[in-house]
N, C-alpha and C. Protein backbone atom coordinates (compact mmCIF):
# COMPACT_ATOMS: atom_id res chain seq x y z
N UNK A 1 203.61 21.19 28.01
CA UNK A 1 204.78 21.61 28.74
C UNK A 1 205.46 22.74 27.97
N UNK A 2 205.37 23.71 28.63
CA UNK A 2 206.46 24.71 27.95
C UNK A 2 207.68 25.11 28.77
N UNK A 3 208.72 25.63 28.09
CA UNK A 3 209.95 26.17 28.63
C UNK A 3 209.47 28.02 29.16
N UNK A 4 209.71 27.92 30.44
CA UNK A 4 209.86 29.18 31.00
C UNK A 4 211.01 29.88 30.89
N UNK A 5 212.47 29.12 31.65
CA UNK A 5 213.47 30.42 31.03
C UNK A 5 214.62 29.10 31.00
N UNK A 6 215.97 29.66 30.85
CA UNK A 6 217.35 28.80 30.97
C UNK A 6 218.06 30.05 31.14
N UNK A 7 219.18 29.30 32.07
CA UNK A 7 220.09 29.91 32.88
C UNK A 7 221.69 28.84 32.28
N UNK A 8 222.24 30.07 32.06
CA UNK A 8 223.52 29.47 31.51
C UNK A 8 224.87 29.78 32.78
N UNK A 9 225.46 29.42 33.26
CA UNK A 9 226.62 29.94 33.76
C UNK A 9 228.06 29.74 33.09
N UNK A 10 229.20 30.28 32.89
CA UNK A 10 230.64 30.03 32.81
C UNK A 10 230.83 29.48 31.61
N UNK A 11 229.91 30.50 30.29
CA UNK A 11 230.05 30.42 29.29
C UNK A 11 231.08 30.85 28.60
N UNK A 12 231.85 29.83 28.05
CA UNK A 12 233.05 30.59 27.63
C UNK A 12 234.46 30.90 28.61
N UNK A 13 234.06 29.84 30.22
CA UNK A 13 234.38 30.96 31.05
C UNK A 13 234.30 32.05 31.71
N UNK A 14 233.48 32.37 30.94
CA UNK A 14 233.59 34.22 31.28
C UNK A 14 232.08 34.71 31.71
N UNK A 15 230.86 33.90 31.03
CA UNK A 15 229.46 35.02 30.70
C UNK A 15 228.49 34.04 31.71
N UNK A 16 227.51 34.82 32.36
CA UNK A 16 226.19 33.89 32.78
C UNK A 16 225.10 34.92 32.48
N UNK A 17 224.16 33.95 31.99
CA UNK A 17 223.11 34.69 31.16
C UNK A 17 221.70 33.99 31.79
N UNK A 18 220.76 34.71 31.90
CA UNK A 18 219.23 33.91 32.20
C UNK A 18 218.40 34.56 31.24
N UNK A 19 217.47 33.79 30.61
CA UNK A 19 216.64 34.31 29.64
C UNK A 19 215.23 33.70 30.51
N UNK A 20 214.42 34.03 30.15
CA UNK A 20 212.99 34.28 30.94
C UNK A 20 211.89 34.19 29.63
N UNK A 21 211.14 33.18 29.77
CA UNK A 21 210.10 32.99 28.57
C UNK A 21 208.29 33.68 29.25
N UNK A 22 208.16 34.93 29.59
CA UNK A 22 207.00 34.95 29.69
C UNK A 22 205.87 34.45 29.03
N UNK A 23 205.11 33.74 30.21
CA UNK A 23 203.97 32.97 29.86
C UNK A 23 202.92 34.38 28.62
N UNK A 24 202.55 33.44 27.66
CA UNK A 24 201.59 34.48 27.08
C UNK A 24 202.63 35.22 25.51
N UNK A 25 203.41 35.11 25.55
CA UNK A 25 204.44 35.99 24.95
C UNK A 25 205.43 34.92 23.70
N UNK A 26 205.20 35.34 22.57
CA UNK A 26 205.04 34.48 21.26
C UNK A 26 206.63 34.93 21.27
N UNK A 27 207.22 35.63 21.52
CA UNK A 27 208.98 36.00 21.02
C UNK A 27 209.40 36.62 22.00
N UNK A 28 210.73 36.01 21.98
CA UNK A 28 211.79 36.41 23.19
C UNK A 28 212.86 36.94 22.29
N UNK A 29 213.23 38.38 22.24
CA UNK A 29 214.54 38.80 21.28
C UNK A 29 215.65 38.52 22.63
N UNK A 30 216.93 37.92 22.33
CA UNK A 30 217.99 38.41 23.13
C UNK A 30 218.85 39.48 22.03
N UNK A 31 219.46 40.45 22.54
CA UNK A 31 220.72 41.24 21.92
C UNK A 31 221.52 41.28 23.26
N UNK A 32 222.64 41.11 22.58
CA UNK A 32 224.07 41.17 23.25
C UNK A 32 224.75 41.58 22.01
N UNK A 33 226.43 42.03 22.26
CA UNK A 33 227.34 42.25 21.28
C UNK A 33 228.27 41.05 20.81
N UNK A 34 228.19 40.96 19.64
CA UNK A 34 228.87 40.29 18.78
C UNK A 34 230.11 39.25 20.29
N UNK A 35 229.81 37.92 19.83
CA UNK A 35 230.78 37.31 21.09
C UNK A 35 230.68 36.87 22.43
N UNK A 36 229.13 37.55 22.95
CA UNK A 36 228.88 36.85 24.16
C UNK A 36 227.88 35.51 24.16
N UNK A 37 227.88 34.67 23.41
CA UNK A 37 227.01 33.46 23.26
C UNK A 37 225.91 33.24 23.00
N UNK A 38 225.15 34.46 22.33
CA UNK A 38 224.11 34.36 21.56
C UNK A 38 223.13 32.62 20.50
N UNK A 39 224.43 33.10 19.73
CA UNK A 39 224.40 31.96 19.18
C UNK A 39 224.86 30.35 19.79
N UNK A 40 225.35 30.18 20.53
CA UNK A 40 225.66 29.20 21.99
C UNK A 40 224.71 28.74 22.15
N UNK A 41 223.77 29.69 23.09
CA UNK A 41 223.03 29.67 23.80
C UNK A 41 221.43 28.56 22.93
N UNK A 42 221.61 29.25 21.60
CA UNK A 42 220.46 28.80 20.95
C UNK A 42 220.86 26.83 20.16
N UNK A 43 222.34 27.08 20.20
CA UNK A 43 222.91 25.68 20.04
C UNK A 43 222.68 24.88 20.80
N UNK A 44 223.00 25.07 22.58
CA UNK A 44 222.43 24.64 23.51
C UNK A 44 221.16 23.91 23.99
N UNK A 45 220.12 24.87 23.23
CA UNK A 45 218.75 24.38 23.32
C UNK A 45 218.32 23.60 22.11
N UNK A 46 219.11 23.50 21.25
CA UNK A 46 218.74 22.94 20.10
C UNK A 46 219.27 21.37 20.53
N UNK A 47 220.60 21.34 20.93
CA UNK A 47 220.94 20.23 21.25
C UNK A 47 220.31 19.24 22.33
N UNK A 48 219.30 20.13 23.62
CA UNK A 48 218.79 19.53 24.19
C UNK A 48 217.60 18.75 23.87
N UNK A 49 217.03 19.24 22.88
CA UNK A 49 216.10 18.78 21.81
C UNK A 49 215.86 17.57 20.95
N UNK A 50 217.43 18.52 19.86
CA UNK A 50 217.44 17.41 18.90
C UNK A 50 218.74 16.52 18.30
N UNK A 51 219.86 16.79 19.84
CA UNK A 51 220.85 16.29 19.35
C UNK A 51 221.19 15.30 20.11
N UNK A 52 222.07 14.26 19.93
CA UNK A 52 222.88 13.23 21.28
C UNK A 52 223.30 14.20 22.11
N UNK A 53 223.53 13.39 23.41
CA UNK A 53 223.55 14.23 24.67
C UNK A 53 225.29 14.29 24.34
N UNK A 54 226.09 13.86 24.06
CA UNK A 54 227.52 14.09 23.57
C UNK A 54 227.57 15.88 22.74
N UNK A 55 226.45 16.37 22.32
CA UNK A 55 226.81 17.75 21.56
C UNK A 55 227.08 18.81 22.30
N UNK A 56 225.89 18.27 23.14
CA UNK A 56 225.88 19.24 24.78
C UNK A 56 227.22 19.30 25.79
N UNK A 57 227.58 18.42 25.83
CA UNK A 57 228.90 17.55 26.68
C UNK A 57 230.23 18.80 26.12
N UNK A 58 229.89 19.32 24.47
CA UNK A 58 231.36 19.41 23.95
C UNK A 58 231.52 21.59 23.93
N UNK A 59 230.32 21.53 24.78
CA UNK A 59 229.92 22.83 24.45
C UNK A 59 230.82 23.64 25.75
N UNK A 60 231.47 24.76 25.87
CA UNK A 60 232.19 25.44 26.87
C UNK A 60 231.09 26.16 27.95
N UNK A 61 230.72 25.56 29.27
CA UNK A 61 229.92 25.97 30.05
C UNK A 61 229.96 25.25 31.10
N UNK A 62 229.66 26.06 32.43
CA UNK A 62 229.70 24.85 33.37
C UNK A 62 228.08 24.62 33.97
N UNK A 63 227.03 25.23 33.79
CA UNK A 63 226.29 24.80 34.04
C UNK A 63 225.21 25.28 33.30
N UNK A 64 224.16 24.38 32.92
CA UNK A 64 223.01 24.60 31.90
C UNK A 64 221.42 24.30 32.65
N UNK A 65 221.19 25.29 32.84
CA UNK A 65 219.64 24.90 33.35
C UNK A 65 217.99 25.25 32.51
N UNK A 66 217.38 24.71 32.40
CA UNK A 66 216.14 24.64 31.31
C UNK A 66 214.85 24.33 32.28
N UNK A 67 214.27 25.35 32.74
CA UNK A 67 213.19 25.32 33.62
C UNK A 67 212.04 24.97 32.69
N UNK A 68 210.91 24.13 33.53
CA UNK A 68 209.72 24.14 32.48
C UNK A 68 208.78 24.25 33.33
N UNK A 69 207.61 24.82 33.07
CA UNK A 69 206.34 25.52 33.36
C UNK A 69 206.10 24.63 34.84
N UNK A 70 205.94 23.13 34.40
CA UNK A 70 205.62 22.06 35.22
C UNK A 70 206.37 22.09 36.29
N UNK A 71 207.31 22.48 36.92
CA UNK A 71 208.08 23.06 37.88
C UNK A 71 209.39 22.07 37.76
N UNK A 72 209.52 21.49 36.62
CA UNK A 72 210.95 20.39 36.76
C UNK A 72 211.64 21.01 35.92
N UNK A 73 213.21 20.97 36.29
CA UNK A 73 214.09 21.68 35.56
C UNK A 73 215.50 20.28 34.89
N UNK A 74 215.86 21.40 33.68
CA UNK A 74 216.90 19.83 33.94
C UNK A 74 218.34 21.02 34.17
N UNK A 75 219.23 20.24 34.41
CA UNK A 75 220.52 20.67 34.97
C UNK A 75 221.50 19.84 33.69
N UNK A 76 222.43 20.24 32.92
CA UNK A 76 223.55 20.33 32.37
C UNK A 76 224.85 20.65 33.06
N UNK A 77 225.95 19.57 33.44
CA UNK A 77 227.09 20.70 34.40
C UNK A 77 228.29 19.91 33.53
């Protein structure tokens, strides 16, 4: 199972972001400027991973989506 992309919305309030994991493709760089959830974003996925579902819960966003290859996605709101 691999992760294809995640879609963030109302980060911060303010940002929605989709990142896209092409199949085949060993690194995904994001750049943004200093402040738009870079680092969030990678907290996010870390927590879906390897943290209690409470880390995710405390994070500013209203919706978190994590598509995987297999066509099931999970939803965070």
């Amino acid at each position: 199972m691999r992760v294809e992309g995640i879609a963030v919305t109302g980060l911060f309030d303010q940002f929605d972001h989709e990142l896209i994991f092409p199949e085949g493709e060993r690194v995904t760089i994001m750049i943004a400027p200093n402040g738009f959830g870079k680092t969030m974003i990678l907290r996010m996925i870390n927590s879906i991973f390897n943290q209690p579902v409470r880390t995710l819960a405390r994070m500013p966003f209203r919706e978190f989506r994590l598509s995987l290859d297999d066509g099931s996605c999970l939803v965070a709101q």
